[in-house]
C-alpha atoms as a PDB file:
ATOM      1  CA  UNK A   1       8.067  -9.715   6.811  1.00  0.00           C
ATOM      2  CA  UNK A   2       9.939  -9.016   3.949  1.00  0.00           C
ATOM      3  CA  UNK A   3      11.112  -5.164   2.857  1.00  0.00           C
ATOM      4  CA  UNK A   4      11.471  -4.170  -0.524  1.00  0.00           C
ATOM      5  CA  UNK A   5      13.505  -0.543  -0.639  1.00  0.00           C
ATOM      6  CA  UNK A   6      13.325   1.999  -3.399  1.00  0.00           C
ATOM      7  CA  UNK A   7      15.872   4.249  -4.191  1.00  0.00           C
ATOM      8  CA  UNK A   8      15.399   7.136  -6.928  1.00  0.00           C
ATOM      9  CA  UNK A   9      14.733  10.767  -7.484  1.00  0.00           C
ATOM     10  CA  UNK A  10      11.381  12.882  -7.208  1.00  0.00           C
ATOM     11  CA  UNK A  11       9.328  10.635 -10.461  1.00  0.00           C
ATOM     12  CA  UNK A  12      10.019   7.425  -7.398  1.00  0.00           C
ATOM     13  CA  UNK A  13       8.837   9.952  -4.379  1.00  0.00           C
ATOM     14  CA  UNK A  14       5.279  10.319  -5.814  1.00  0.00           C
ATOM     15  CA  UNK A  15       4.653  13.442  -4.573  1.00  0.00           C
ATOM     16  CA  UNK A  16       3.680  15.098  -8.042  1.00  0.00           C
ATOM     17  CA  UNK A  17       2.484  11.917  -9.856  1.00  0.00           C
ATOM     18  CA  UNK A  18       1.109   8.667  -8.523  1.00  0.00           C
ATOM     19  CA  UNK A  19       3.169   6.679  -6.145  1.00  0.00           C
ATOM     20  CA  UNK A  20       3.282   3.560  -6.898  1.00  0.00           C
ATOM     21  CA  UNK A  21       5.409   2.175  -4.006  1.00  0.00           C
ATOM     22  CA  UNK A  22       2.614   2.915  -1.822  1.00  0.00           C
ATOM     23  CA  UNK A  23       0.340   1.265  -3.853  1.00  0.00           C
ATOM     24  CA  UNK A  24       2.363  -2.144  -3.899  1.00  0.00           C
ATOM     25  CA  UNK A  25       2.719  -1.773   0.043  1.00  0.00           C
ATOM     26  CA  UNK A  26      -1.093  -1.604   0.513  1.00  0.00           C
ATOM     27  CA  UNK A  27      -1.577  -4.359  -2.051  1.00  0.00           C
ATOM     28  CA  UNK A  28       1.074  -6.836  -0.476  1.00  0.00           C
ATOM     29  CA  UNK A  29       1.373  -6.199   3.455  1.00  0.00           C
ATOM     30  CA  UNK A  30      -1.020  -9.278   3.926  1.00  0.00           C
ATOM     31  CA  UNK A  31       1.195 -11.819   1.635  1.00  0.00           C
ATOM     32  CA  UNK A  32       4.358 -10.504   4.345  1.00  0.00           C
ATOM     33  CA  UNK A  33       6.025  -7.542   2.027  1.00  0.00           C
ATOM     34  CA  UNK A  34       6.668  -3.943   3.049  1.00  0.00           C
ATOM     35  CA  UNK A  35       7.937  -1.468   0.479  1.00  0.00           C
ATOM     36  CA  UNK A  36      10.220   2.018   1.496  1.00  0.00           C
ATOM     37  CA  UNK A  37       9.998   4.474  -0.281  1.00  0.00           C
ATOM     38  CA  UNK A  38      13.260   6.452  -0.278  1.00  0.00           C
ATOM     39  CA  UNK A  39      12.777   8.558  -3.523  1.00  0.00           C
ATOM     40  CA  UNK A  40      14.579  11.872  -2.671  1.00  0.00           C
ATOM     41  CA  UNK A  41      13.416  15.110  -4.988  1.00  0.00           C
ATOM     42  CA  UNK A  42      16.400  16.104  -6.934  1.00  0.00           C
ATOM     43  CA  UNK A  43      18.578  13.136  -6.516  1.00  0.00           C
ATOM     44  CA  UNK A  44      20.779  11.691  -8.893  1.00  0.00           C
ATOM     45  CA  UNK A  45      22.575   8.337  -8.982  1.00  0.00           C
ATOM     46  CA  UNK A  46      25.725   9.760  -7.203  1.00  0.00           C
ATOM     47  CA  UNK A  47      23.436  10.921  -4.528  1.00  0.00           C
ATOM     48  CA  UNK A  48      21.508   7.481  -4.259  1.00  0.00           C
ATOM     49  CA  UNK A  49      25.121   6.057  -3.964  1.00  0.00           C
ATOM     50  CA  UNK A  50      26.580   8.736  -1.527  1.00  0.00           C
ATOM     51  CA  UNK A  51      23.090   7.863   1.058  1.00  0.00           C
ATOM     52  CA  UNK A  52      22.908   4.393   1.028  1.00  0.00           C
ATOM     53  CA  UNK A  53      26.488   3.850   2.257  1.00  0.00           C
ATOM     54  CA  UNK A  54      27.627   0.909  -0.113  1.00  0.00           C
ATOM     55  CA  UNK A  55      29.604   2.114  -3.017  1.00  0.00           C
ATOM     56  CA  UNK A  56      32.483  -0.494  -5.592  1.00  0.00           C
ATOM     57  CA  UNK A  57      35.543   0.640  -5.035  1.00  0.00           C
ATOM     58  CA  UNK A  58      36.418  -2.074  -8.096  1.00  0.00           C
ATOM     59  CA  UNK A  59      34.196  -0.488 -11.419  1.00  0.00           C
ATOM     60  CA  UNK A  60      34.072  -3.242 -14.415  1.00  0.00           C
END
């Protein structure tokens, strides 16, 4: 199985509008894909950055 993981802010969550994410993962668990949703309400890109653990510590 292969995982597909989405990062964003509250428009990614779906909680207000349609959530897409769980869409796809309904639409593609039989053809071996699962999708996480990790959209966080409020998040920016710094935030994103800070949670996932990975940041360049060499900017172009």
């Amino acid at each position: 199985m292969q995982r597909v993981v989405y990062l964003g802010a509250s428009i990614l969550r779906g909680w207000v509008s349609f959530n897409f994410v769980e869409l796809l993962g309904q639409r593609m668990e039989k053809d071996g894909f699962r999708f996480v949703n990790t959209g966080v309400s409020g998040d920016l890109a710094y935030n994103v950055l800070a949670r996932s653990g990975h940041r360049d510590r060499r900017p172009a």
